[in-house]
N, C-alpha and C. Protein backbone atom coordinates (compact mmCIF):
# COMPACT_ATOMS: atom_id res chain seq x y z
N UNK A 1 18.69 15.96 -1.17
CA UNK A 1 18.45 14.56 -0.85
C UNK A 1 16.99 14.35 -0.49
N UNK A 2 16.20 13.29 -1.56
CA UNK A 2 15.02 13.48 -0.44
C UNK A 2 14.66 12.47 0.27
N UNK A 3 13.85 12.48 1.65
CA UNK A 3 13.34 12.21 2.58
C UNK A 3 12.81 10.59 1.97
N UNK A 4 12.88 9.81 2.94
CA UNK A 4 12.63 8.56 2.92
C UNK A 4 12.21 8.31 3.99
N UNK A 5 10.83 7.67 4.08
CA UNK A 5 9.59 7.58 4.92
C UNK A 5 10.44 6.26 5.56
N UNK A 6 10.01 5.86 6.85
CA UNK A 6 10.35 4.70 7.53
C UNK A 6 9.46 3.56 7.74
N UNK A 7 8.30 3.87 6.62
CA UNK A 7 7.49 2.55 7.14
C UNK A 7 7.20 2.12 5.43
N UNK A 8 6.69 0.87 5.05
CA UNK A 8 6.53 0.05 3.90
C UNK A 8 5.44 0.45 4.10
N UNK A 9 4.48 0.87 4.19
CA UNK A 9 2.93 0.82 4.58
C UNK A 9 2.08 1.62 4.09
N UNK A 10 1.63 1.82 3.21
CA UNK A 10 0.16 3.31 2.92
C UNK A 10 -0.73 3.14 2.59
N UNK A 11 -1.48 4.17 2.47
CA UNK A 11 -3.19 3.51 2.09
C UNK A 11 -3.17 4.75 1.08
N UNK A 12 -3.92 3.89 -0.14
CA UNK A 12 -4.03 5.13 -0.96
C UNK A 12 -5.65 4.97 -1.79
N UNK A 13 -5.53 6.07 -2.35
CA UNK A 13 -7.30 5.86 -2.76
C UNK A 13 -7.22 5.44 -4.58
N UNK A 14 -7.06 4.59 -4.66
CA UNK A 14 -6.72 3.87 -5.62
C UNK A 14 -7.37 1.94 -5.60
N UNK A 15 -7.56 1.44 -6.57
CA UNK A 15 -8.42 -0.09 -6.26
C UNK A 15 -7.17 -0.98 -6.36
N UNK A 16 -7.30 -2.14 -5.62
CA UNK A 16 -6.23 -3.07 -5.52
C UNK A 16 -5.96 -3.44 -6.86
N UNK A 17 -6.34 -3.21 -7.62
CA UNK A 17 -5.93 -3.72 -9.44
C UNK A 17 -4.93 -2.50 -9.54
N UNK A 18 -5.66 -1.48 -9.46
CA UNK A 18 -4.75 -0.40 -10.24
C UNK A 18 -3.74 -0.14 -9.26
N UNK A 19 -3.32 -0.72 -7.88
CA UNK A 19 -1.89 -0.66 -7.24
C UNK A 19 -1.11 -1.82 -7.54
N UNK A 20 -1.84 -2.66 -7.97
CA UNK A 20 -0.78 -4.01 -8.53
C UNK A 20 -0.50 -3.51 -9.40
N UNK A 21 -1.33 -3.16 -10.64
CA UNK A 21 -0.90 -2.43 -11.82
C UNK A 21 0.32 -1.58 -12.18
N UNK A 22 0.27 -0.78 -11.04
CA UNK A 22 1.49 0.19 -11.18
C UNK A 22 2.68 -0.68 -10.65
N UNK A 23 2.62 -1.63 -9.66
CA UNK A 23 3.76 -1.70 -8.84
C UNK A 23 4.12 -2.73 -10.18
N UNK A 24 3.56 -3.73 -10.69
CA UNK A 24 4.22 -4.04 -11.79
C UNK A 24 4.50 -3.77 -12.80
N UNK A 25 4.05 -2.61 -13.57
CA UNK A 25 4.86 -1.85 -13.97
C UNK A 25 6.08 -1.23 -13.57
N UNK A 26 6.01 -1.48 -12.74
CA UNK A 26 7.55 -0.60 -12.37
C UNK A 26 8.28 -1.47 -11.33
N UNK A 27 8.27 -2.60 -11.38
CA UNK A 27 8.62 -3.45 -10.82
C UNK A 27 9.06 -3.56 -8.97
N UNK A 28 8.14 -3.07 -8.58
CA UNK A 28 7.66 -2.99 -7.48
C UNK A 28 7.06 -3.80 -6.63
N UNK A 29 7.73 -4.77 -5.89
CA UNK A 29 7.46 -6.16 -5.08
C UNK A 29 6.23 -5.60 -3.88
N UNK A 30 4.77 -6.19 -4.21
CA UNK A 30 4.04 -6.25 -2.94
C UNK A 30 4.32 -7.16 -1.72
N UNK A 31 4.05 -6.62 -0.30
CA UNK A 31 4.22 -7.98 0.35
C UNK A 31 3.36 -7.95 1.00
N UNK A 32 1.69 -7.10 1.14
CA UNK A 32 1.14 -7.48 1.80
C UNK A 32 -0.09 -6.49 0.79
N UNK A 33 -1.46 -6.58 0.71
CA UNK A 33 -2.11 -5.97 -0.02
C UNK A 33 -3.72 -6.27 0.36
N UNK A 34 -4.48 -5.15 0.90
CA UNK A 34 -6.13 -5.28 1.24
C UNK A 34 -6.37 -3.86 0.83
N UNK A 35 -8.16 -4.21 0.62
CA UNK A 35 -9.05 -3.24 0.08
C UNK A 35 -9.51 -2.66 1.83
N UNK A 36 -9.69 -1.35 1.56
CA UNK A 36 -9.83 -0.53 2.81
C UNK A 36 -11.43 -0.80 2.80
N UNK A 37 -11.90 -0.95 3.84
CA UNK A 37 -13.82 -0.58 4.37
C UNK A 37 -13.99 0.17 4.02
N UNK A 38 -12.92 1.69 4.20
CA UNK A 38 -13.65 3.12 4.03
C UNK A 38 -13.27 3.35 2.42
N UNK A 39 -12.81 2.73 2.09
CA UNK A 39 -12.39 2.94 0.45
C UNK A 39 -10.59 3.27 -0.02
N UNK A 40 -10.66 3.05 -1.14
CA UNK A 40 -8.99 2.52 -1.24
C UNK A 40 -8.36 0.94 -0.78
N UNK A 41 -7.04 1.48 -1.16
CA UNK A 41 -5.98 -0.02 -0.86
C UNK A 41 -5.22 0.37 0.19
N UNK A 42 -4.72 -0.22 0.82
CA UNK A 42 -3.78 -0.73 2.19
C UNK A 42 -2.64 -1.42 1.00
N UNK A 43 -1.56 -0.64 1.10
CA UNK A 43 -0.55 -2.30 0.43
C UNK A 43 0.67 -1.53 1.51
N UNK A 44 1.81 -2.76 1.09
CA UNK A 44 2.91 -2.68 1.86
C UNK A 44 3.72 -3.29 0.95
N UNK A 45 4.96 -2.64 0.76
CA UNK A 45 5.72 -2.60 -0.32
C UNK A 45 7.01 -3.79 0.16
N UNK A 46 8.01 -4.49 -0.37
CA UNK A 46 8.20 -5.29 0.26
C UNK A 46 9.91 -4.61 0.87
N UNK A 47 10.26 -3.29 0.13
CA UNK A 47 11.19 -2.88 0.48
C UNK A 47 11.03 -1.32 1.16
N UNK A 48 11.88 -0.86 2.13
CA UNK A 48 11.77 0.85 2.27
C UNK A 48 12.00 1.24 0.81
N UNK A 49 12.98 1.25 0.10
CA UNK A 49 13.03 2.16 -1.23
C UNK A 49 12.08 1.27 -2.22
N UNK A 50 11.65 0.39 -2.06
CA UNK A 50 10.37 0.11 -3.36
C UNK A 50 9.03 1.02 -2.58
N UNK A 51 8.97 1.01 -1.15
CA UNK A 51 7.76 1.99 -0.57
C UNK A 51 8.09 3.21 -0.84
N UNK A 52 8.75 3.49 -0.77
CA UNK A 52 9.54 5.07 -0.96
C UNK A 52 9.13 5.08 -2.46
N UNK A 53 9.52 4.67 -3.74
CA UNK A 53 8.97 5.05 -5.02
C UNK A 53 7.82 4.79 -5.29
N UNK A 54 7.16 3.80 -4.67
CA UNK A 54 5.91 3.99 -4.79
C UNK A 54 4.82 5.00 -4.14
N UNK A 55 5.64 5.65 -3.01
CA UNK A 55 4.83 6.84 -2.80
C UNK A 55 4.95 8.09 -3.70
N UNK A 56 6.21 7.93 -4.56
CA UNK A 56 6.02 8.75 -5.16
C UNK A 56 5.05 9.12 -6.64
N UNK A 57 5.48 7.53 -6.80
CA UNK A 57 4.28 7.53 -7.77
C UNK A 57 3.05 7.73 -7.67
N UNK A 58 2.44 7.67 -6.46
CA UNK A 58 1.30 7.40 -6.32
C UNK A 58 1.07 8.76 -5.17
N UNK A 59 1.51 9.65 -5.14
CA UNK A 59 1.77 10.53 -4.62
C UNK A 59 0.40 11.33 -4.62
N UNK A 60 -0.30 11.57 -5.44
CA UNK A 60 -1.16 12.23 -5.38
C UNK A 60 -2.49 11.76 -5.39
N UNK A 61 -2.37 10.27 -4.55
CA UNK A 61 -3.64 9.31 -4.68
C UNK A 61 -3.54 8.83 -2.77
N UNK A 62 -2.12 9.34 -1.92
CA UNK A 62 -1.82 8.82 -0.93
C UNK A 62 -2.71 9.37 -0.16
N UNK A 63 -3.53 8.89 1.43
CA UNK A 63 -4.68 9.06 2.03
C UNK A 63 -3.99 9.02 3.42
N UNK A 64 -3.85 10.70 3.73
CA UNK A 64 -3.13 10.89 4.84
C UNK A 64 -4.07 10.93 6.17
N UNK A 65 -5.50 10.95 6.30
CA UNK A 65 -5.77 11.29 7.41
C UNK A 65 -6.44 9.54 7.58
N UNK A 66 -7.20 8.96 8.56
CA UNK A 66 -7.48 8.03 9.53
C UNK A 66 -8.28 6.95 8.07
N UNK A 67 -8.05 5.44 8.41
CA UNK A 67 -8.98 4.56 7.68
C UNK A 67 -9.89 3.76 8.39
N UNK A 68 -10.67 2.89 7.95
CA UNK A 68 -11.24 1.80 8.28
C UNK A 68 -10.59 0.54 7.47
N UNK A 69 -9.58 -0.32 7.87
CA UNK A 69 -9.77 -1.45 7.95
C UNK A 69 -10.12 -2.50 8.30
N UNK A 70 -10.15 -3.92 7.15
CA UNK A 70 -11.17 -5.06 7.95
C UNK A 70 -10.29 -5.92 9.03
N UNK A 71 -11.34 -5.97 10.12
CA UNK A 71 -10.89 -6.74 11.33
C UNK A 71 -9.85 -7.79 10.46
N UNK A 72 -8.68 -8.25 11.08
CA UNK A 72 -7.93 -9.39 11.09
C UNK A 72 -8.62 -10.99 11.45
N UNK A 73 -8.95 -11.44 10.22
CA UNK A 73 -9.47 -13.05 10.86
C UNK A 73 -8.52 -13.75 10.60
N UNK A 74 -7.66 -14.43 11.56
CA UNK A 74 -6.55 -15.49 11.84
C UNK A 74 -7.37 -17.00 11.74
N UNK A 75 -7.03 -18.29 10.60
CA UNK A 75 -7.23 -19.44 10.55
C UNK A 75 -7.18 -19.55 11.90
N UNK A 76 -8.03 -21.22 13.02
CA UNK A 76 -7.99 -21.70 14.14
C UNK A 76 -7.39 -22.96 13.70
N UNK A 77 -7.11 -22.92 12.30
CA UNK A 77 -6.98 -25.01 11.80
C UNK A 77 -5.23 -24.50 11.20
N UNK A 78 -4.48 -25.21 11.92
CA UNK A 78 -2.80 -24.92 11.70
C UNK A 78 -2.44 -26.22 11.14
């Protein structure tokens, strides 16, 4: 049986084109998606088992040790 990660979340060293790319190919729902500061994509898959196959696909592009992402700027106009 294998192992199924508990978070939707990875950063991989890959460009935000070529992770849309794959996830639509393989029909793989994004639900959240940024370019890293330190390089690579941040995405978040919109399911555990759509994150789960997409790590596997992308398995050998996944960026296990620490990133730089960009600060969070939240709209002030609601």
């Amino acid at each position: 049986m294998q192992d199924i990660k508990i978070t939707r979340a990875m950063n991989v060293s890959l460009s935000e084109q070529q992770v849309r790319q794959l996830c639509q190919n393989n029909s793989l729902r994004i639900s959240a998606i940024e370019q890293l500061v330190s390089g690579g994509t941040h995405v978040v898959l919109l399911t555990i088992q759509e994150a789960d196959d997409a790590r596997h696909l992308m398995r050998t592009a996944i960026i296990t040790g620490k990133v730089k992402r960009s600060p969070f700027m939240h709209s002030r106009h609601r």
